[in-house]
Protein backbone atom coordinates (compact mmCIF):
# COMPACT_ATOMS: atom_id res chain seq x y z
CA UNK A 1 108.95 97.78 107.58
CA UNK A 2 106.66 95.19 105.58
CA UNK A 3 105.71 95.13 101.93
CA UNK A 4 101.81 94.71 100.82
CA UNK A 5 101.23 91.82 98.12
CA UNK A 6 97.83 91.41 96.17
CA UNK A 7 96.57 87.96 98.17
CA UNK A 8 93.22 88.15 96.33
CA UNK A 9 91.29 89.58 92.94
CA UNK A 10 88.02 90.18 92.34
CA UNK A 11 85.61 91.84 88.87
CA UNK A 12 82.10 92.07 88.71
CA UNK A 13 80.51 93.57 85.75
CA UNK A 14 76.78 94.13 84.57
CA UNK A 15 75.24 91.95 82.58
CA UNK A 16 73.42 94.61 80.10
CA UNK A 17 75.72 94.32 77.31
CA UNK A 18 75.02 97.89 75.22
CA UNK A 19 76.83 97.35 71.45
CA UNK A 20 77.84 100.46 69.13
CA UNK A 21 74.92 99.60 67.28
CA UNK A 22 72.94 99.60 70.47
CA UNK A 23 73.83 103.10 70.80
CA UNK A 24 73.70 104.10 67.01
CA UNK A 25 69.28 103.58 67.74
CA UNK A 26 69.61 106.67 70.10
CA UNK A 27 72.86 109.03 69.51
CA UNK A 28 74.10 110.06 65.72
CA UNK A 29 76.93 107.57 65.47
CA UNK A 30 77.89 104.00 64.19
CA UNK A 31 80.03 101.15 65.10
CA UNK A 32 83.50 102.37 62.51
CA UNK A 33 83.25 105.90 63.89
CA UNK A 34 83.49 104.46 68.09
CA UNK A 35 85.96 101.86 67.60
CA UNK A 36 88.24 103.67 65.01
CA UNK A 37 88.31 106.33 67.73
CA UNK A 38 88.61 104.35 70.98
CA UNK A 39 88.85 100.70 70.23
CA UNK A 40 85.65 99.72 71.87
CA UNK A 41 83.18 97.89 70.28
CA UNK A 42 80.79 96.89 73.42
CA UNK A 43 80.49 98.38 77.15
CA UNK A 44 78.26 97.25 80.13
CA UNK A 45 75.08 99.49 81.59
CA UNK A 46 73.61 98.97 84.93
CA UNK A 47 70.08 98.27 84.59
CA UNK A 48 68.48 100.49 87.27
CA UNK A 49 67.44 99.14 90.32
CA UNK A 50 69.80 95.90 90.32
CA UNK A 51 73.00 97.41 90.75
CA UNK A 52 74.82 100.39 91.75
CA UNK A 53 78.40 101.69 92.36
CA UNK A 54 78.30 99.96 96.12
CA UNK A 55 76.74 97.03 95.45
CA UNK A 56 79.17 96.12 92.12
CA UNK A 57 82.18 96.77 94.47
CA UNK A 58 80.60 94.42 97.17
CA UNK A 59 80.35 92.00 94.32
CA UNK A 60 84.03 92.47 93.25
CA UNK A 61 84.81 92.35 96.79
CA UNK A 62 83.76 89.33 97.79
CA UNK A 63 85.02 87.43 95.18
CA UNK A 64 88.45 89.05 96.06
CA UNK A 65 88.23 88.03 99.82
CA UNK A 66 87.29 84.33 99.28
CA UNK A 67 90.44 84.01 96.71
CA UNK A 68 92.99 85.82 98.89
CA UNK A 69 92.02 83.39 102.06
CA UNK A 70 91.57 86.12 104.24
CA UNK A 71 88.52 85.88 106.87
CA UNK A 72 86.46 89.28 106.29
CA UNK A 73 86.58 89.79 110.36
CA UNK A 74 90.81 89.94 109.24
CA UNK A 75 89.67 92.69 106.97
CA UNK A 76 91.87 95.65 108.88
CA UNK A 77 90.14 98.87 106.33
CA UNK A 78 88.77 99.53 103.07
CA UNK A 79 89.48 102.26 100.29
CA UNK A 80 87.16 102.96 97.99
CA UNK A 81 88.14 104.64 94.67
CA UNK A 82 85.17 105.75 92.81
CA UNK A 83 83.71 108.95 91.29
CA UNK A 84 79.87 107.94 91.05
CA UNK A 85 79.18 107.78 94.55
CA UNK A 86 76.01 106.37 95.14
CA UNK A 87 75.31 109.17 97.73
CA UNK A 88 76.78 112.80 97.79
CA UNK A 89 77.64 111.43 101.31
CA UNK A 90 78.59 109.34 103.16
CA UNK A 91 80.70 107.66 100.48
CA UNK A 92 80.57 104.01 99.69
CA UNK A 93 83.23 102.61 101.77
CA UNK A 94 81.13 102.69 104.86
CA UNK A 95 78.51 101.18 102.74
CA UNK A 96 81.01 98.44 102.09
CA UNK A 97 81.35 97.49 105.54
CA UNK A 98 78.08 97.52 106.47
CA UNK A 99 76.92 95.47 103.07
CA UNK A 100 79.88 92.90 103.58
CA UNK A 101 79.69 92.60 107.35
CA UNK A 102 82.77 93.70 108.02
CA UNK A 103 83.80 94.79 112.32
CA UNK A 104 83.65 98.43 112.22
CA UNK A 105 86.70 99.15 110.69
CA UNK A 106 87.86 102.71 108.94
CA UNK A 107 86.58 103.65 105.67
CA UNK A 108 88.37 105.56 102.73
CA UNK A 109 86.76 107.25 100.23
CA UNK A 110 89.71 108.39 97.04
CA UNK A 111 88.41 110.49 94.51
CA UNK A 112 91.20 110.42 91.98
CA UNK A 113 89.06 109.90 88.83
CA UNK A 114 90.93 107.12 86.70
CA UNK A 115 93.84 106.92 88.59
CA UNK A 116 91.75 106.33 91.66
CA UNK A 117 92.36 102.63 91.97
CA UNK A 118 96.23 103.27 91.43
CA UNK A 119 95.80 105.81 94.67
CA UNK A 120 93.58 104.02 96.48
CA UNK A 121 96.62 101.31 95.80
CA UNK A 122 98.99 103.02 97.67
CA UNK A 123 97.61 104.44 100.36
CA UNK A 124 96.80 101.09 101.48
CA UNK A 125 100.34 99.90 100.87
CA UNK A 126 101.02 102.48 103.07
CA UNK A 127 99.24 101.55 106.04
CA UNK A 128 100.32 97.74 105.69
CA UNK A 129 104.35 99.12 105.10
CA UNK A 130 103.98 101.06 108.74
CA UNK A 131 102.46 97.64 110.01
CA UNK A 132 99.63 99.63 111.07
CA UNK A 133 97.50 97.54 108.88
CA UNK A 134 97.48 93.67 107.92
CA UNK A 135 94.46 93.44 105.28
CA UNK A 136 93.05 96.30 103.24
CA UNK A 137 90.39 96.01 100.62
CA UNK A 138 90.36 98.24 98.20
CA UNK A 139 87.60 99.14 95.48
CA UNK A 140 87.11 100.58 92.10
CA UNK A 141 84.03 100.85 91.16
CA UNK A 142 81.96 103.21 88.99
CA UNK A 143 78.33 103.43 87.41
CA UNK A 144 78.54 105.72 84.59
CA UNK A 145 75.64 104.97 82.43
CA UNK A 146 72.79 107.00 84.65
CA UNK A 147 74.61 110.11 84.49
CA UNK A 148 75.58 110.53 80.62
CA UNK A 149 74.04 112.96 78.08
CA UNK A 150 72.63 109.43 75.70
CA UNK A 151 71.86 112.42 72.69
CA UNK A 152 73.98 113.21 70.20
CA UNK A 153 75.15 116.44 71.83
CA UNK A 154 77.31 114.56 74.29
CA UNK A 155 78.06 111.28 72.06
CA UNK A 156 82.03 111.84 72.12
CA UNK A 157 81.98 111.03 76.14
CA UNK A 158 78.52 108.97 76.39
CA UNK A 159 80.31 106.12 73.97
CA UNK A 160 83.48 105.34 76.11
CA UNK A 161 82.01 105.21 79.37
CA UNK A 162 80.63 101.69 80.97
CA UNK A 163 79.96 100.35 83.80
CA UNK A 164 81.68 97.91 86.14
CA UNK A 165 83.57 97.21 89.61
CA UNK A 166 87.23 95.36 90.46
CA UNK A 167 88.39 94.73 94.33
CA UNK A 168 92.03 93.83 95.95
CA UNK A 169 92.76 92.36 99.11
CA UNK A 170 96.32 93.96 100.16
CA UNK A 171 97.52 91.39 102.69
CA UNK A 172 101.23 91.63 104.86
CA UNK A 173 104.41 90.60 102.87
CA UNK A 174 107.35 90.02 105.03
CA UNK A 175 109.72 89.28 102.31
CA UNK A 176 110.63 92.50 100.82
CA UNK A 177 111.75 91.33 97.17
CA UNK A 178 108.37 91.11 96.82
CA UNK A 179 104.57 92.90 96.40
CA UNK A 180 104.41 96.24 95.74
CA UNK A 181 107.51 97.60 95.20
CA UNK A 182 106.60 101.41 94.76
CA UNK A 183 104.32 103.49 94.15
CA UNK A 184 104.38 106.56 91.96
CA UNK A 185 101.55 109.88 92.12
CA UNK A 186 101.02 113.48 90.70
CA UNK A 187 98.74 115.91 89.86
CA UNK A 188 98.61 119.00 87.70
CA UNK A 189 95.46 120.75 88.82
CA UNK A 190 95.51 123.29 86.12
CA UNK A 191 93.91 121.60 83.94
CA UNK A 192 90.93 120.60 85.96
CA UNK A 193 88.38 121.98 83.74
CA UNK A 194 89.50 119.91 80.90
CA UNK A 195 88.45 116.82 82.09
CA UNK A 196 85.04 117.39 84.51
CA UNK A 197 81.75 117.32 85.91
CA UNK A 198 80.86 121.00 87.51
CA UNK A 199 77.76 120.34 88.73
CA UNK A 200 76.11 119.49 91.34
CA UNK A 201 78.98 121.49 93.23
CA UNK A 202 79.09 123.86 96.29
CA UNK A 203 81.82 125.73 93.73
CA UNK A 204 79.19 127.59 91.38
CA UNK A 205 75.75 124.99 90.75
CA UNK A 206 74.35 123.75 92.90
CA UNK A 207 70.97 121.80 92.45
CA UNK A 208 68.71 124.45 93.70
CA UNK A 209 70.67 126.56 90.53
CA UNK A 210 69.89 124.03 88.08
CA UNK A 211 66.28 123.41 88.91
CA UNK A 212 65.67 127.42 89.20
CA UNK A 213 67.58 127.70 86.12
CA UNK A 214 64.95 125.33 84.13
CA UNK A 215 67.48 125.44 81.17
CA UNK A 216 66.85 121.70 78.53
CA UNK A 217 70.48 123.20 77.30
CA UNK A 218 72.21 123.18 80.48
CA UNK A 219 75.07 120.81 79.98
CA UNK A 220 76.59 121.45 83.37
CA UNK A 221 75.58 117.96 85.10
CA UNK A 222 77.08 115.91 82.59
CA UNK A 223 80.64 115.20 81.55
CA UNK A 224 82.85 117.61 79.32
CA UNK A 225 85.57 116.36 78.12
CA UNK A 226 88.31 118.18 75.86
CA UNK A 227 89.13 114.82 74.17
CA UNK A 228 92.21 115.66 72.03
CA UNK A 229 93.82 117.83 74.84
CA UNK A 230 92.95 115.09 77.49
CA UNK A 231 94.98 112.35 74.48
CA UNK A 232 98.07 114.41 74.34
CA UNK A 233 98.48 114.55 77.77
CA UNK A 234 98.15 111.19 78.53
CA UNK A 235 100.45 109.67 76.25
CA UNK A 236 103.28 111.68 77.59
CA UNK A 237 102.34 111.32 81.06
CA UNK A 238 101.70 107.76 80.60
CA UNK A 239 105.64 107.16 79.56
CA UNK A 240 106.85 109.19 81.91
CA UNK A 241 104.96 107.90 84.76
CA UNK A 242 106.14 104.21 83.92
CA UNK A 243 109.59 104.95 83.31
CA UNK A 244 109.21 106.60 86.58
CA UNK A 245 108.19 103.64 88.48
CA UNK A 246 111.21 101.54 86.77
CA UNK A 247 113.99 103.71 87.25
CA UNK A 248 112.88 103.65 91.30
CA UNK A 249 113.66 100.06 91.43
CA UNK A 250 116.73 99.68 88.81
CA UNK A 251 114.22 98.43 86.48
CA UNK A 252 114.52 98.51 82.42
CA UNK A 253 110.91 98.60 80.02
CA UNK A 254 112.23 94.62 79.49
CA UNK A 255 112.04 93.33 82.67
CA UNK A 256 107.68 94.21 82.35
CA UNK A 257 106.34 91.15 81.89
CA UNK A 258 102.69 92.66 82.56
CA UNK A 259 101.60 96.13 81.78
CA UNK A 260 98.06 96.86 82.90
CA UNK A 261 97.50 100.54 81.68
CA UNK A 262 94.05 102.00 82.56
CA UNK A 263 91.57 101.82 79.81
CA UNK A 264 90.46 105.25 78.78
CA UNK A 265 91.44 104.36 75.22
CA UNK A 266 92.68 101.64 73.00
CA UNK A 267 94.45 104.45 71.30
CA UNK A 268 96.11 105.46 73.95
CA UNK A 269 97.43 102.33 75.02
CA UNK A 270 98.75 101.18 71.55
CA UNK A 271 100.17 104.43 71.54
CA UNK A 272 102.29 103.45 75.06
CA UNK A 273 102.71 100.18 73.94
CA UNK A 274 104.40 100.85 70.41
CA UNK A 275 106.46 103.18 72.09
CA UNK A 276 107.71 100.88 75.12
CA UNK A 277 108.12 98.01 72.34
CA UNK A 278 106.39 95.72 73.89
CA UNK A 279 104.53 92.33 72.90
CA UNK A 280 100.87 91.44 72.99
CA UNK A 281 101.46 89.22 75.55
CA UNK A 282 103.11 91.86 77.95
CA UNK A 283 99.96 94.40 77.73
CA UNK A 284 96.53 93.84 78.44
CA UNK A 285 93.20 95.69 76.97
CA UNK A 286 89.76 94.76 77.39
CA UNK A 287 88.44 98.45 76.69
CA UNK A 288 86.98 96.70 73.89
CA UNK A 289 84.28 94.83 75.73
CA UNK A 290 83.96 96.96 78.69
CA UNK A 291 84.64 100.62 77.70
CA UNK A 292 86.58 102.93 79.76
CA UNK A 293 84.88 102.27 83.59
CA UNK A 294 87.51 104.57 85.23
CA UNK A 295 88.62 103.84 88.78
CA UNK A 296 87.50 100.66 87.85
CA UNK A 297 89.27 99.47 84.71
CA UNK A 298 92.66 98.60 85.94
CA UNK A 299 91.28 96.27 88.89
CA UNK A 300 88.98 94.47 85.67
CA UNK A 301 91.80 94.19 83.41
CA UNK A 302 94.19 93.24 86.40
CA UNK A 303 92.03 90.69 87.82
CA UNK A 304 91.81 89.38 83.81
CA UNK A 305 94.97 88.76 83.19
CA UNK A 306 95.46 87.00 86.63
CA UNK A 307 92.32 84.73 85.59
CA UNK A 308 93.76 84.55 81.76
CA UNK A 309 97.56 82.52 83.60
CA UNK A 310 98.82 86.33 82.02
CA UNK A 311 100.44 86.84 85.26
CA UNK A 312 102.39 84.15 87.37
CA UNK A 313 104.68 84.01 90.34
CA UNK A 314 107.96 86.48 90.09
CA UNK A 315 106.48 88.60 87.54
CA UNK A 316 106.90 92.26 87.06
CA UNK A 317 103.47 93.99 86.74
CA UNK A 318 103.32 97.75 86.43
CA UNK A 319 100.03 99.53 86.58
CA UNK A 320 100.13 103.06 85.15
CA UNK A 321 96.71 105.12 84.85
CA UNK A 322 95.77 108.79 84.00
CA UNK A 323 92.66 110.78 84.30
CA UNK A 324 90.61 114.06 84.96
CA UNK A 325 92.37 116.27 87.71
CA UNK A 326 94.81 115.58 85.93
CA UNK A 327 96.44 113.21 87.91
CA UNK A 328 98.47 109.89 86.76
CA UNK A 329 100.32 107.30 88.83
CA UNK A 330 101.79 104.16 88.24
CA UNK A 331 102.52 100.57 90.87
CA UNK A 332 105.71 98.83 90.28
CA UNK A 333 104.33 94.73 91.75
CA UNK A 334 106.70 91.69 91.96
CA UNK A 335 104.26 89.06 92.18
């Protein structure tokens, strides 16, 4: 039995920086209203044609690969945690390994919303704890911006979401005080609906619907989102999820040293924080600049606060993350 460390980090993030006031020009809202809400006062749009969910997690990727010192032909697998595929299918892990090179190694594709990258997490730590597996890279990545209602009508989703892409390269660990110590994931399907995009689906609408349809109300192929509902939920699930991980591994909330909580909102996360009494220093946001970029944001903020010197030898790092499904999960790391 082996344990997986994190041997290399990677971000990549557009450069089209889109403001509050930015958005204020095209949807009925201003700058106090967004970040008394969420916290976020800027996120990043792909400009089309230059990027797109693949391509920002090849970026992220490579940067990840040269820092963990692992050759890409040692490059075992790849899971890729998104839910903007560029194509309805395949999925962008195959895309991966043909855009980095890579031998023809297996492909995952995790669709797990915002707690996609925590997923994606540990099924790779499972492959390398079996040994069937040495290096995995695994991808968040997400282009939001090309598939939001940018009207007023959908303003309380179109302002959190941004765009953006984080990579890990999950190498061996023989000594098994350290890497990822556990991992920790649910779901609670029932509220699906709260939290979801319906169509294109083979479920009820499919294209050929929409386009017979001809409806300019149809509000099916963008995002609904039952905000407050989604809030409540998260907070509790958040704790529990954490407190989850620690108990596992005869932790207490002050050994964290580093809590990384996905970035759906700054709320949210002071919210977790307050309650967990913990320091500036011990938590990390960057919602603020980047917005909420889903499987994405805790690979950005993780890779951050590595860059930052947040996060150093023999720290505790937790991850924790919730999202539409619902599903939440947390990643108790000794780095």
């Amino acid at each position: 039995m082996y344990h997986s460390k994190i041997a290399g980090l990677g971000y990549y993030v557009p450069s089209n920086v889109v403001t509050n006031d930015d958005l204020s020009k095209i949807i009925d809202t201003n700058d106090e209203w967004i970040q008394e809400r969420t916290g976020i006062q800027e996120r990043r749009h792909i400009i089309r044609g230059e990027d797109t969910t693949t391509t920002m997690g090849v970026k992220a990727a490579k940067i990840a690969i040269e820092r963990s010192g692992v050759a890409k032909e040692d490059i075992d697998f790849v899971v890729f945690a998104t839910l903007s595929p560029d194509y309805y299918f395949p999925g962008p892990g195959v895309l991966v390994q043909r855009d980095l090179g890579l031998r023809t190694v297996g492909a995952l594709d995790v669709r797990n919303q915002c707690s996609g990258f925590v997923y994606a997490l540990s099924v790779a730590d499972q492959y390398i704890k079996t040994g069937m597996y040495k290096n995995i890279l695994v991808i968040g990545s997400e282009v939001h911006s090309t598939g939001l209602d940018m009207t007023t009508r959908g303003r309380g989703v179109s302002v959190i979401f941004g765009d953006g892409a984080g990579a890990a390269v999950l190498s061996r660990e023989e000594d098994l005080t350290k890497g990822i110590l556990s991992t920790h994931l649910h779901s609670e399907g029932q509220h699906a609906e709260e939290l979801a995009l319906q169509a294109p689906g083979m479920g009820a609408r499919w294209v050929t619907d929409i386009i017979a349809d001809n409806d300019p109300n149809d509000e099916s192929y963008y995002p609904y989102m039952n905000g407050q509902f989604v809030f409540k939920n998260a907070v509790v699930r958040f704790a529990e999820v954490i407190n989850e991980g620690l108990e596992a591994n005869g932790l207490q909330v002050s050994d964290i040293d580093m809590l990384i909580p996905h970035q759906a909102n700054l709320r949210i996360s002071q919210f977790i924080q307050n309650k967990f009494k913990l320091s500036d220093d011990q938590v990390h946001n960057n919602i603020q600049k980047y917005g909420n970029t889903t499987a994405a944001s805790i690979p950005i903020a993780l890779t951050e606060a590595w860059e930052q010197g947040k996060i150093k030898s023999g720290d505790t790092v937790v991850l924790a993350a919730f999202g539409s499904g619902f599903t939440w999960a947390s990643a108790i790391i000794k780095w």
